[in-house]
N, C-alpha and C. Protein backbone atom coordinates (compact mmCIF):
# COMPACT_ATOMS: atom_id res chain seq x y z
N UNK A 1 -2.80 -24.19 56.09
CA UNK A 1 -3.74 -23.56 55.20
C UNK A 1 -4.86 -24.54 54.93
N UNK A 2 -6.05 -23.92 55.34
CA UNK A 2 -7.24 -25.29 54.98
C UNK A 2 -7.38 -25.21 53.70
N UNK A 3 -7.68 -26.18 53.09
CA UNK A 3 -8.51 -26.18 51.41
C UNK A 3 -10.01 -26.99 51.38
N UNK A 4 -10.69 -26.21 50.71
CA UNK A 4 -12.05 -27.02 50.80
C UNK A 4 -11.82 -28.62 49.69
N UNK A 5 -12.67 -29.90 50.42
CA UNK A 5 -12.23 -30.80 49.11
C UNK A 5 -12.92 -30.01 47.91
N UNK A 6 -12.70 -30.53 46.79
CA UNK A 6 -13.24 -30.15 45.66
C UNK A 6 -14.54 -30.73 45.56
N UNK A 7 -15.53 -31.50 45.88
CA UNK A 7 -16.68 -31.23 45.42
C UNK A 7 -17.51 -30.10 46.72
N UNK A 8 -16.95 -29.75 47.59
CA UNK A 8 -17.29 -29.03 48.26
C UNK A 8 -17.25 -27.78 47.86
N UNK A 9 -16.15 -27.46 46.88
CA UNK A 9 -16.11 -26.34 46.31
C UNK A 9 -17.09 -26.27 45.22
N UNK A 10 -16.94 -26.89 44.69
CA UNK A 10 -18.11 -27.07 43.55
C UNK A 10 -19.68 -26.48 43.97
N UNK A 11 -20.17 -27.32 44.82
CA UNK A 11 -20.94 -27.38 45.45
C UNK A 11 -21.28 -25.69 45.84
N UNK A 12 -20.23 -25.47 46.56
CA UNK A 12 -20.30 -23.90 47.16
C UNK A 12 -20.51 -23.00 45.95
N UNK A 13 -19.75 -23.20 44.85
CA UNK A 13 -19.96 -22.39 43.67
C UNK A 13 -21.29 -22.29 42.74
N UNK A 14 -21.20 -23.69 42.37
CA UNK A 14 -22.69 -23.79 41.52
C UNK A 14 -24.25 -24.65 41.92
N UNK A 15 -24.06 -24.44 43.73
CA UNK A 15 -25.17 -24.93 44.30
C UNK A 15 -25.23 -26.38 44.46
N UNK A 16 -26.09 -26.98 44.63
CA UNK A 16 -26.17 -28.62 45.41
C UNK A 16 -26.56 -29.06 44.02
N UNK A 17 -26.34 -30.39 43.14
CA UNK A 17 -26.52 -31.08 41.74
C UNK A 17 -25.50 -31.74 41.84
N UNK A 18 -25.03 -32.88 40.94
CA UNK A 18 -24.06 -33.73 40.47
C UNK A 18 -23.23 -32.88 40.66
N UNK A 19 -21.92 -33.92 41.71
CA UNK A 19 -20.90 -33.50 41.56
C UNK A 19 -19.89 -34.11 40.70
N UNK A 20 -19.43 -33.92 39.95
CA UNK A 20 -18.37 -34.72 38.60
C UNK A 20 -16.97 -34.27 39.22
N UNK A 21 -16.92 -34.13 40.06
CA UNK A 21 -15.23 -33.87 40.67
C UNK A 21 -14.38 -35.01 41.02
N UNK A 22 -13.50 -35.57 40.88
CA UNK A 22 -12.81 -36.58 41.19
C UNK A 22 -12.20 -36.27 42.45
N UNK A 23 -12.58 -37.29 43.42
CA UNK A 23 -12.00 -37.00 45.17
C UNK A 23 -10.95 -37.17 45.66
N UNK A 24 -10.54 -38.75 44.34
CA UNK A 24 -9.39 -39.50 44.75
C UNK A 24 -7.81 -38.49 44.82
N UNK A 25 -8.15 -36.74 43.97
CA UNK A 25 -6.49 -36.36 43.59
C UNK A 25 -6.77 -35.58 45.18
N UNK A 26 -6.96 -35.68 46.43
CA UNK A 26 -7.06 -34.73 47.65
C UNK A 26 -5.50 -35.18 48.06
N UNK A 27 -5.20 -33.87 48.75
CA UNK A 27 -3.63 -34.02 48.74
C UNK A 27 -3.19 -34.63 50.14
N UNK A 28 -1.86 -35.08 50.52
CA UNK A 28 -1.70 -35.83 51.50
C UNK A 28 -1.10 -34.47 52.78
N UNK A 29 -1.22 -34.00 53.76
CA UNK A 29 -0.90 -33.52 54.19
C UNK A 29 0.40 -32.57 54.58
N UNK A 30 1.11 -34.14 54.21
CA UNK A 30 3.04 -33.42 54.61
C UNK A 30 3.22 -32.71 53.13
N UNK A 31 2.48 -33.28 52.05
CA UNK A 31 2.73 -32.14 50.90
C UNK A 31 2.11 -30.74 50.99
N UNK A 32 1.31 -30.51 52.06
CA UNK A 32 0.46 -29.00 52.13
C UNK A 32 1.16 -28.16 52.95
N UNK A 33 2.36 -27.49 51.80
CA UNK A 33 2.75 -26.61 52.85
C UNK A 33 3.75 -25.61 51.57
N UNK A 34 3.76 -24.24 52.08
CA UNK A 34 4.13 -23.32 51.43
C UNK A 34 6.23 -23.68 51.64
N UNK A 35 6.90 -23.89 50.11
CA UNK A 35 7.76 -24.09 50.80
C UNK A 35 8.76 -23.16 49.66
N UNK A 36 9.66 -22.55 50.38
CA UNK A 36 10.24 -21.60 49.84
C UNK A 36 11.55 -21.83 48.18
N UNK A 37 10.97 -21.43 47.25
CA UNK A 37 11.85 -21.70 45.99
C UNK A 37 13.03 -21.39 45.78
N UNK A 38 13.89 -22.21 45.03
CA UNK A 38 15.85 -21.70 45.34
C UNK A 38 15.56 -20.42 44.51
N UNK A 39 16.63 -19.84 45.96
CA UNK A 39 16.82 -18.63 45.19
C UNK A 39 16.06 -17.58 44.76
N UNK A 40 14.40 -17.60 45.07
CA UNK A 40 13.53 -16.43 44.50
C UNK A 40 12.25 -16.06 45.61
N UNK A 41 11.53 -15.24 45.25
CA UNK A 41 11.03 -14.67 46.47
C UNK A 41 9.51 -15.68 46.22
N UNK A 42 9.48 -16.60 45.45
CA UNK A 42 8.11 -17.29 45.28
C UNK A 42 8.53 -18.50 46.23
N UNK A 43 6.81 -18.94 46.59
CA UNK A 43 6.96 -20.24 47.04
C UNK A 43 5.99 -21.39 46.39
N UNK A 44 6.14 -22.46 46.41
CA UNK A 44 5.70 -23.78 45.97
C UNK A 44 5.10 -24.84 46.98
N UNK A 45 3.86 -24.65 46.72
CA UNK A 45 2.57 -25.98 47.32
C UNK A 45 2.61 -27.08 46.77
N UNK A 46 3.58 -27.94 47.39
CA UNK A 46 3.54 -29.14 46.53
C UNK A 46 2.13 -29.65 46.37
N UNK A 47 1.05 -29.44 47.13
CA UNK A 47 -0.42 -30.09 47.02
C UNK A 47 -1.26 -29.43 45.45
N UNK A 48 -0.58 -28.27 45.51
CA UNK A 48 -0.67 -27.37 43.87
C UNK A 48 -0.41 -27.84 43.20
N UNK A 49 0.89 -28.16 43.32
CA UNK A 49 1.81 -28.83 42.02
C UNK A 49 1.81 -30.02 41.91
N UNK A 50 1.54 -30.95 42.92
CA UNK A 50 1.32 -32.85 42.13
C UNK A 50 0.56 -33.20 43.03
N UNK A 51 -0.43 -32.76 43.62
CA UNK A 51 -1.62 -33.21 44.13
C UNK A 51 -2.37 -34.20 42.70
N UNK A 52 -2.46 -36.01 43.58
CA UNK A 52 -2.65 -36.75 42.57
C UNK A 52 -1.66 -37.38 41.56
N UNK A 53 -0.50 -36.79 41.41
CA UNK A 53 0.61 -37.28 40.42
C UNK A 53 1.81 -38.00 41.39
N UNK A 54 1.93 -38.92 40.64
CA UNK A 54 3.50 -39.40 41.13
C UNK A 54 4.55 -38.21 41.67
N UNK A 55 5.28 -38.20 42.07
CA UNK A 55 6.40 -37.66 42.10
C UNK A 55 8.07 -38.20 42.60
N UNK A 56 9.09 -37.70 42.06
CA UNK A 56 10.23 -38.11 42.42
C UNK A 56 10.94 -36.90 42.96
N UNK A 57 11.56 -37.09 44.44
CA UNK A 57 11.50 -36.28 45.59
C UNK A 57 13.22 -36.63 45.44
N UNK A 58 13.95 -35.76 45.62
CA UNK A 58 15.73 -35.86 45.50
C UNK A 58 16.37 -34.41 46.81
N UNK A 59 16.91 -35.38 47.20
CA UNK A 59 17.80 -34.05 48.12
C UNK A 59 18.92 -34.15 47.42
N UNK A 60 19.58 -32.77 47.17
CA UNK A 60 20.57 -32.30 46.04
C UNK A 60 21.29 -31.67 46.66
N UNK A 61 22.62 -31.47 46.35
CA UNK A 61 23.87 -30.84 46.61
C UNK A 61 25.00 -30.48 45.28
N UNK A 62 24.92 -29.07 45.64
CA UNK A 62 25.88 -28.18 44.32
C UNK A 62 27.26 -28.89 44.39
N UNK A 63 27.93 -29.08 45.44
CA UNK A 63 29.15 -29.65 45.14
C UNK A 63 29.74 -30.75 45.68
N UNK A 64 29.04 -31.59 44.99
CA UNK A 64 29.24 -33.38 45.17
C UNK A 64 29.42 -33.89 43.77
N UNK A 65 29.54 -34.98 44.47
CA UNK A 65 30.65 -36.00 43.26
C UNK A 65 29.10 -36.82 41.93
N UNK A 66 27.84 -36.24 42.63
CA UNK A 66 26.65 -36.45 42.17
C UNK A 66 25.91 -35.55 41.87
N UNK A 67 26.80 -34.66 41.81
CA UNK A 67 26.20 -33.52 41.22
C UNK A 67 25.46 -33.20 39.67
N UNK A 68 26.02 -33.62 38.74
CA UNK A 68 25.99 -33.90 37.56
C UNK A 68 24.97 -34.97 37.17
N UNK A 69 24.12 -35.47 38.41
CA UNK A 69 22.94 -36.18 38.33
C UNK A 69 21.64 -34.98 38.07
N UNK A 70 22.19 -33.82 38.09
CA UNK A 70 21.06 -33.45 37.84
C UNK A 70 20.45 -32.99 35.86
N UNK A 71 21.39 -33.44 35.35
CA UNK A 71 21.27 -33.58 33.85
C UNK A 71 20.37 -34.73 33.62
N UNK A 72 20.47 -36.11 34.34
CA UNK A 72 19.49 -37.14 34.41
C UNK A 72 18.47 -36.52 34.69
N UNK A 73 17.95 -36.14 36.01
CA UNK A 73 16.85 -35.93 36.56
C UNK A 73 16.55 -34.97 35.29
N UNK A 74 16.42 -33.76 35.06
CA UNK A 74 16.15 -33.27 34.17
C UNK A 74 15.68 -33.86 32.72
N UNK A 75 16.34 -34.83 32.64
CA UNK A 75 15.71 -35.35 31.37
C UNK A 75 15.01 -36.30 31.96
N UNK A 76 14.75 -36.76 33.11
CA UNK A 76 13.31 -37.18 33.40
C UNK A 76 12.24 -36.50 33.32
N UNK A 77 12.22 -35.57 33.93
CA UNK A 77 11.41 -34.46 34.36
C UNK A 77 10.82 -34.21 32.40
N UNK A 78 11.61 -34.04 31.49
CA UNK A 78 11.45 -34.11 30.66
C UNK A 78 10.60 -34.68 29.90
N UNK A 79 11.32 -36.20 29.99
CA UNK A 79 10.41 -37.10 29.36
C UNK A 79 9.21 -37.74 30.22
N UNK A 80 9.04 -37.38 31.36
CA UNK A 80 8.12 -38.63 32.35
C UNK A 80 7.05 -37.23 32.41
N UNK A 81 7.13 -36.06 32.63
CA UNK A 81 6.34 -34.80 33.29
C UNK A 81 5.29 -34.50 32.55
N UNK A 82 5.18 -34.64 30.86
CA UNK A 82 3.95 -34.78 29.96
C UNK A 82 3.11 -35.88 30.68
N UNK A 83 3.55 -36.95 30.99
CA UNK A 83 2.63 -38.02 31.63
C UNK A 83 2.55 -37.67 33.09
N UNK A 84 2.45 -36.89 33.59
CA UNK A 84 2.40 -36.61 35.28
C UNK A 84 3.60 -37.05 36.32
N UNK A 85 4.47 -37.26 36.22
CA UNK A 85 5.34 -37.28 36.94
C UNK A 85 5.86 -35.73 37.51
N UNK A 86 6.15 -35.53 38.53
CA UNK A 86 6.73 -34.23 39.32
C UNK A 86 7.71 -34.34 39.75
N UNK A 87 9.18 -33.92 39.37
CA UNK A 87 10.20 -33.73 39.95
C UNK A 87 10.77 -32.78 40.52
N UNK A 88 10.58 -32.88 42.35
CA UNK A 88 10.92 -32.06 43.01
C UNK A 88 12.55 -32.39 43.49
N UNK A 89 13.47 -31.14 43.66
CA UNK A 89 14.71 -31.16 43.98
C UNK A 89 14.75 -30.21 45.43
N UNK A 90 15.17 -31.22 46.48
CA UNK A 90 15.52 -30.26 47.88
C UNK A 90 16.81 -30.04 47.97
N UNK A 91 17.28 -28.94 47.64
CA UNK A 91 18.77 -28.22 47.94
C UNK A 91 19.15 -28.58 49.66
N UNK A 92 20.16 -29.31 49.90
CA UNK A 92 20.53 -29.61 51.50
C UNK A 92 21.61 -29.42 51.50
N UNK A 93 21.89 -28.65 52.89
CA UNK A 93 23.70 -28.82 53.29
C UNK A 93 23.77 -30.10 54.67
N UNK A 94 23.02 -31.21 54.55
CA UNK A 94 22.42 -31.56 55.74
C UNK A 94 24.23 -32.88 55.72
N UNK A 95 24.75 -32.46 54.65
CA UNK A 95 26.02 -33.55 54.30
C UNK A 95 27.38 -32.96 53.65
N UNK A 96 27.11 -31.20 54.71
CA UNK A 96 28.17 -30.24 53.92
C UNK A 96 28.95 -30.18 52.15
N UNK A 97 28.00 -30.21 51.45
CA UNK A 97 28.54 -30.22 50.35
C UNK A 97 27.38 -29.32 49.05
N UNK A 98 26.85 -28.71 49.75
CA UNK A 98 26.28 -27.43 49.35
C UNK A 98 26.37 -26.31 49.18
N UNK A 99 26.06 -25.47 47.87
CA UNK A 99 27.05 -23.96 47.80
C UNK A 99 26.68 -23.01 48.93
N UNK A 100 27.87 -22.48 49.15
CA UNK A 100 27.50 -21.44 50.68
C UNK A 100 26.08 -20.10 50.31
N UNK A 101 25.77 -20.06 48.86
CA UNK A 101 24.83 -19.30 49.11
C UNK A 101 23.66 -19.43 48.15
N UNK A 102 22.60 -19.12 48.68
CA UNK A 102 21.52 -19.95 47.26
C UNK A 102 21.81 -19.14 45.84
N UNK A 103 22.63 -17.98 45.58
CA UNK A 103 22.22 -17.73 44.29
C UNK A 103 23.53 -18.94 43.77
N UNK A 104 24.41 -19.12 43.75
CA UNK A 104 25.47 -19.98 43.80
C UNK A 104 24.79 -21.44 43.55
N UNK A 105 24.22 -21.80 44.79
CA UNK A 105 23.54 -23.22 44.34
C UNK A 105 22.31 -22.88 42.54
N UNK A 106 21.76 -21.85 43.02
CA UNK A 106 20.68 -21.10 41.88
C UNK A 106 21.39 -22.03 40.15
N UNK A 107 22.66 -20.95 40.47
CA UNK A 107 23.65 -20.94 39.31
C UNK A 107 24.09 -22.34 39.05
N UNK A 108 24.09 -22.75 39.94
CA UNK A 108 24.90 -24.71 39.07
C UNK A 108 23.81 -25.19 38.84
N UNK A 109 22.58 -25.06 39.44
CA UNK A 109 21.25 -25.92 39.28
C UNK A 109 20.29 -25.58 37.67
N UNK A 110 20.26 -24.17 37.66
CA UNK A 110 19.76 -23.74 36.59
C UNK A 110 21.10 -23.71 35.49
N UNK A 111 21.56 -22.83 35.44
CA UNK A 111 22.58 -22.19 34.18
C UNK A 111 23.39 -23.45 33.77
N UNK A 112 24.43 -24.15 34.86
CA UNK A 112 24.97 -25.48 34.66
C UNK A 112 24.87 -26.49 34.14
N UNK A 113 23.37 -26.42 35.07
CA UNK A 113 22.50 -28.45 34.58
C UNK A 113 21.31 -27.76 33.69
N UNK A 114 20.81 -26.53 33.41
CA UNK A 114 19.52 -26.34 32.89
C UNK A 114 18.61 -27.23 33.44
N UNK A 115 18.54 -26.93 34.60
CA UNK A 115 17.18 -27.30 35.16
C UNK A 115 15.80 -26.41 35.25
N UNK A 116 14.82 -27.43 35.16
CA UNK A 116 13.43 -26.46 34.83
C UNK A 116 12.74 -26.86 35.87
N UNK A 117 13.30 -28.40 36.28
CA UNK A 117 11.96 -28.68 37.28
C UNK A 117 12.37 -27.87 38.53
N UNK A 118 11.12 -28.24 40.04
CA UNK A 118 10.69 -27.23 40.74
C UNK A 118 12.42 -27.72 42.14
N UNK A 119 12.64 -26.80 42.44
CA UNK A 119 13.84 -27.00 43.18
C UNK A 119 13.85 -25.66 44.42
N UNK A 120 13.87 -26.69 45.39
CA UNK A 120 12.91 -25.96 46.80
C UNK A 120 14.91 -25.19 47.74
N UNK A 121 14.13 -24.67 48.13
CA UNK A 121 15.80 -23.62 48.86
C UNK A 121 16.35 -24.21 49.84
N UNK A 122 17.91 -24.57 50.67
CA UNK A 122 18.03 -25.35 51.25
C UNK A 122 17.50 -25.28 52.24
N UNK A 123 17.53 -26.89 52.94
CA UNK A 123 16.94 -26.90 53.97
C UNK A 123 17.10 -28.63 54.36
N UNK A 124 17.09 -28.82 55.95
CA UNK A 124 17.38 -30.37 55.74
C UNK A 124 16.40 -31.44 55.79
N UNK A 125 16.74 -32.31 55.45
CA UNK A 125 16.56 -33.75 55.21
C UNK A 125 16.74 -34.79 55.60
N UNK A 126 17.52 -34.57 56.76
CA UNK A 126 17.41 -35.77 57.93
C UNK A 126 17.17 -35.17 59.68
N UNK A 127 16.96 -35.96 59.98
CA UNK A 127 16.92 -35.65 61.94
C UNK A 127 15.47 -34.90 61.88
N UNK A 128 15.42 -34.71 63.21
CA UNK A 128 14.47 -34.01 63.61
C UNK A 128 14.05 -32.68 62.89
N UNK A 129 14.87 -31.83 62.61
CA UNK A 129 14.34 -30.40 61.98
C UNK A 129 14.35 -30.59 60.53
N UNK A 130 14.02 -32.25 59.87
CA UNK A 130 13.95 -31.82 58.54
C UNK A 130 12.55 -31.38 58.09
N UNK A 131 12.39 -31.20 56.63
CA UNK A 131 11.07 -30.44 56.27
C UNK A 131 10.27 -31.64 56.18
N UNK A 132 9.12 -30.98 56.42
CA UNK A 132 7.62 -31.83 56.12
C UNK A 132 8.06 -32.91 55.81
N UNK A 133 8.21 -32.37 54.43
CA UNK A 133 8.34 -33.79 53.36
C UNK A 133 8.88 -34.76 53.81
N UNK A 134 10.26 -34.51 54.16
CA UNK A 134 11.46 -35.39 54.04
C UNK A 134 11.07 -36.28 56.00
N UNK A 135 10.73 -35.41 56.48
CA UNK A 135 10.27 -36.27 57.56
C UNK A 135 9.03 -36.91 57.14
N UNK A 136 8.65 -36.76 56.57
CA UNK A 136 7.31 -38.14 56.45
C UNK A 136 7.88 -39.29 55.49
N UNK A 137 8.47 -38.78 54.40
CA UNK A 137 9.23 -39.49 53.49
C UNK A 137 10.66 -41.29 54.30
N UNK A 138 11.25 -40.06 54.94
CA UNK A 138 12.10 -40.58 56.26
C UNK A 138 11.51 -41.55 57.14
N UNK A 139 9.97 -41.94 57.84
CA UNK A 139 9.10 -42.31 58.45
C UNK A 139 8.73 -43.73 57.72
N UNK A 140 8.46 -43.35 56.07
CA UNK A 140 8.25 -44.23 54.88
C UNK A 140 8.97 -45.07 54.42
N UNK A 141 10.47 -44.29 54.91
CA UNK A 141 11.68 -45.21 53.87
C UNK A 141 12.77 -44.57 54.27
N UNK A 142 13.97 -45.21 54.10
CA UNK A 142 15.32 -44.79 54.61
C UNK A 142 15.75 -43.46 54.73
N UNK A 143 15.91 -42.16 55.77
CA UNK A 143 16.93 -41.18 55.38
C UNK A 143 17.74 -41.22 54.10
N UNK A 144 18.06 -40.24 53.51
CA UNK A 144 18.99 -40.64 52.73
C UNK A 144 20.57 -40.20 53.73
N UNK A 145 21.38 -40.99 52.79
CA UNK A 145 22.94 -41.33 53.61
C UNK A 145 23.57 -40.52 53.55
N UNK A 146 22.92 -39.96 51.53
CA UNK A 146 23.79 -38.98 51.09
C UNK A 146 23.19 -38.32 49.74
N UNK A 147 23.88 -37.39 49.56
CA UNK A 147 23.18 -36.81 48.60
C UNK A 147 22.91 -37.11 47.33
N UNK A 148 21.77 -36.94 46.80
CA UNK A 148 21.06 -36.91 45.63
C UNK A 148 20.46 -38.66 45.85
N UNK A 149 19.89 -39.03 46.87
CA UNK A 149 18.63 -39.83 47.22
C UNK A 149 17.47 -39.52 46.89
N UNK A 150 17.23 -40.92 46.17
CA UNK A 150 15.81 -40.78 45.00
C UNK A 150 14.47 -41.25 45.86
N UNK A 151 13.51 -40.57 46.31
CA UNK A 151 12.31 -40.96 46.21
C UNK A 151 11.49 -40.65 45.71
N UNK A 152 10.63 -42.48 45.09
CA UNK A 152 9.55 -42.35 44.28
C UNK A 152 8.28 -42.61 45.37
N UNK A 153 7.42 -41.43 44.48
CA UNK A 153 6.55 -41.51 45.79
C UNK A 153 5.04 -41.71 44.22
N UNK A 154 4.19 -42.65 44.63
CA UNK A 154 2.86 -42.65 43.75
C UNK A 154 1.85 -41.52 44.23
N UNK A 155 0.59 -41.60 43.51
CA UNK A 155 -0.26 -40.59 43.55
C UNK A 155 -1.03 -40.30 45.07
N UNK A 156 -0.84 -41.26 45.54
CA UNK A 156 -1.31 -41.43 47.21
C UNK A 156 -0.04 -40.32 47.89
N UNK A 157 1.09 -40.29 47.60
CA UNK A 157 2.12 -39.99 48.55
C UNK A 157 2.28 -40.71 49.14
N UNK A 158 2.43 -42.14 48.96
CA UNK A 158 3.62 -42.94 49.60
C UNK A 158 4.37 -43.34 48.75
N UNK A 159 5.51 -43.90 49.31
CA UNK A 159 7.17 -44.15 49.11
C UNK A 159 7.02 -45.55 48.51
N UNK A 160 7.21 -45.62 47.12
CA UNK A 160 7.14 -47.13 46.71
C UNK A 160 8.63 -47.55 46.29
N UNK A 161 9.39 -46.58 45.99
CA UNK A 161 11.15 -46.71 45.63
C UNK A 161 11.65 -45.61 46.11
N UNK A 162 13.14 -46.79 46.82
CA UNK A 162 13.96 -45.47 46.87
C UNK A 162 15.17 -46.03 45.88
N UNK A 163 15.85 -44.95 45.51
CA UNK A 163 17.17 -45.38 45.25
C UNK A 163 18.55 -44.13 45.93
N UNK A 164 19.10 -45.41 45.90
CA UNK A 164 20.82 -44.44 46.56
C UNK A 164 21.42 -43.48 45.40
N UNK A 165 22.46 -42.88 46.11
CA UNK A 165 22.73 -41.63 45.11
C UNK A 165 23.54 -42.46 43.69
N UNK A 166 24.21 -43.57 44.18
CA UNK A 166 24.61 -44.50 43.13
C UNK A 166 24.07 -44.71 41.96
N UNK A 167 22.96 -44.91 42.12
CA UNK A 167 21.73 -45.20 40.98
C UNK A 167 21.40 -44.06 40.26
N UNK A 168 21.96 -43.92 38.95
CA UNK A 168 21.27 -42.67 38.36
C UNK A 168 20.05 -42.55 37.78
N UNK A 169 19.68 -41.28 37.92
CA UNK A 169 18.01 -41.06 37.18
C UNK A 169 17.66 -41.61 35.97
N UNK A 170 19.12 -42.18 34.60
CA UNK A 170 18.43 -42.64 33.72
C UNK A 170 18.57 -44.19 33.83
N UNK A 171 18.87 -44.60 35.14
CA UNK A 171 18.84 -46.39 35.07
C UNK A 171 17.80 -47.12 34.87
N UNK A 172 17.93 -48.11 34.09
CA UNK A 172 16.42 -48.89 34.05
C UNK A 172 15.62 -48.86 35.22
N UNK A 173 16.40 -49.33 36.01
CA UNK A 173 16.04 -49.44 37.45
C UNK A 173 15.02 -47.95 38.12
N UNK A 174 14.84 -46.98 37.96
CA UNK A 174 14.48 -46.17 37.88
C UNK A 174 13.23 -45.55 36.78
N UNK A 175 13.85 -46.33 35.41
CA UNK A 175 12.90 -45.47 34.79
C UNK A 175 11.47 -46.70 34.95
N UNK A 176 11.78 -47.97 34.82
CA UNK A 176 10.94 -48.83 35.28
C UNK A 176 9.74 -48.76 36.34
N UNK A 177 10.83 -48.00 37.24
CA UNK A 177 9.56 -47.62 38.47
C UNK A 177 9.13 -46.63 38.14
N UNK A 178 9.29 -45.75 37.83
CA UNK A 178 8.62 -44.27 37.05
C UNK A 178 7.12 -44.59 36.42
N UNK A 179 8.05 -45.69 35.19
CA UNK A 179 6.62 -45.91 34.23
C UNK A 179 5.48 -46.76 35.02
N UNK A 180 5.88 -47.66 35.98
CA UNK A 180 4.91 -48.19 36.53
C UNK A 180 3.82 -47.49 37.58
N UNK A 181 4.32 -46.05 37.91
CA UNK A 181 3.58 -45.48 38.67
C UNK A 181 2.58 -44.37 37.95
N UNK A 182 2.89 -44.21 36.59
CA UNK A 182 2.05 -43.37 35.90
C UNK A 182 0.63 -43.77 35.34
């Protein structure tokens, strides 16, 4: 999908004059892409949604022993998302331990953990056929091994932290890098 930059749009709208548009939030490519939401018939542009913002990128699984990481993340998403942080969640069976059907994964992710942030439908995250993301991400910084692998990615879209599924979302270690990227 092309997008015009923004002072181009500008431009197109209210004729040739000062442009006051900021250039620096133009989105990085592997984020421009329509990607399908758990469980519902909408989809999500990550270049929409944190074009310019940090974000923390997690491949997730309904029935793992890290599952219950998603009460952390959530209260990141919480506390870091007023200041621009974006927490995206990729549902994967790429490590068999994912519910056999998205309303199922739907149900532990929302109703379970009360999750609000944006949580994309499965799909994988390592090898060759993973998504956009996770292959550019992958390119940047380690596959993850296993599920619920943290990447922090800054406003550029690159990979400045990762952490293993070990490391939970409210570790210093984590929230440290958070605040330093906002």
């Amino acid at each position: 999908m092309f997008r015009w930059p923004i002072s181009v749009a500008l431009v197109l709208l209210w004729g040739a004059g000062p442009v006051v548009a900021d250039e620096t939030a133009r989105c990085p490519t592997f984020l421009d892409h329509d990607l399908p939401k758990l469980h519902s018939s909408e989809t999500v542009n990550l270049c929409e949604l944190a074009a310019g913002k940090p974000m923390l990128v997690v491949n997730t699984a309904s029935f793992c022993g890290f599952t219950n990481q998603f009460k952390g993340l959530e209260q990141l998403h919480q506390r870091y998302g007023k200041e621009g942080l974006v927490v995206v969640g990729f549902a994967s069976n790429d490590f068999r331990q994912e519910a056999d059907t998205e309303e199922e994964a739907a149900t532990i992710c929302f109703k379970n953990f009360g999750v609000t942030f944006t949580m994309i439908a499965p799909g994988p995250v390592t090898g060759v056929g993973a998504t956009p993301v996770f292959a550019h991400i992958n390119q940047q910084s380690q596959a993850p091994r296993w599920n619920f692998t943290k990447y922090l990615l800054n406003d550029l879209g690159e990979v400045v932290e990762s952490f293993p599924s070990s490391v939970r979302p409210g570790d210093k270690q984590v929230t440290q890098a958070v605040e330093l990227v906002l």
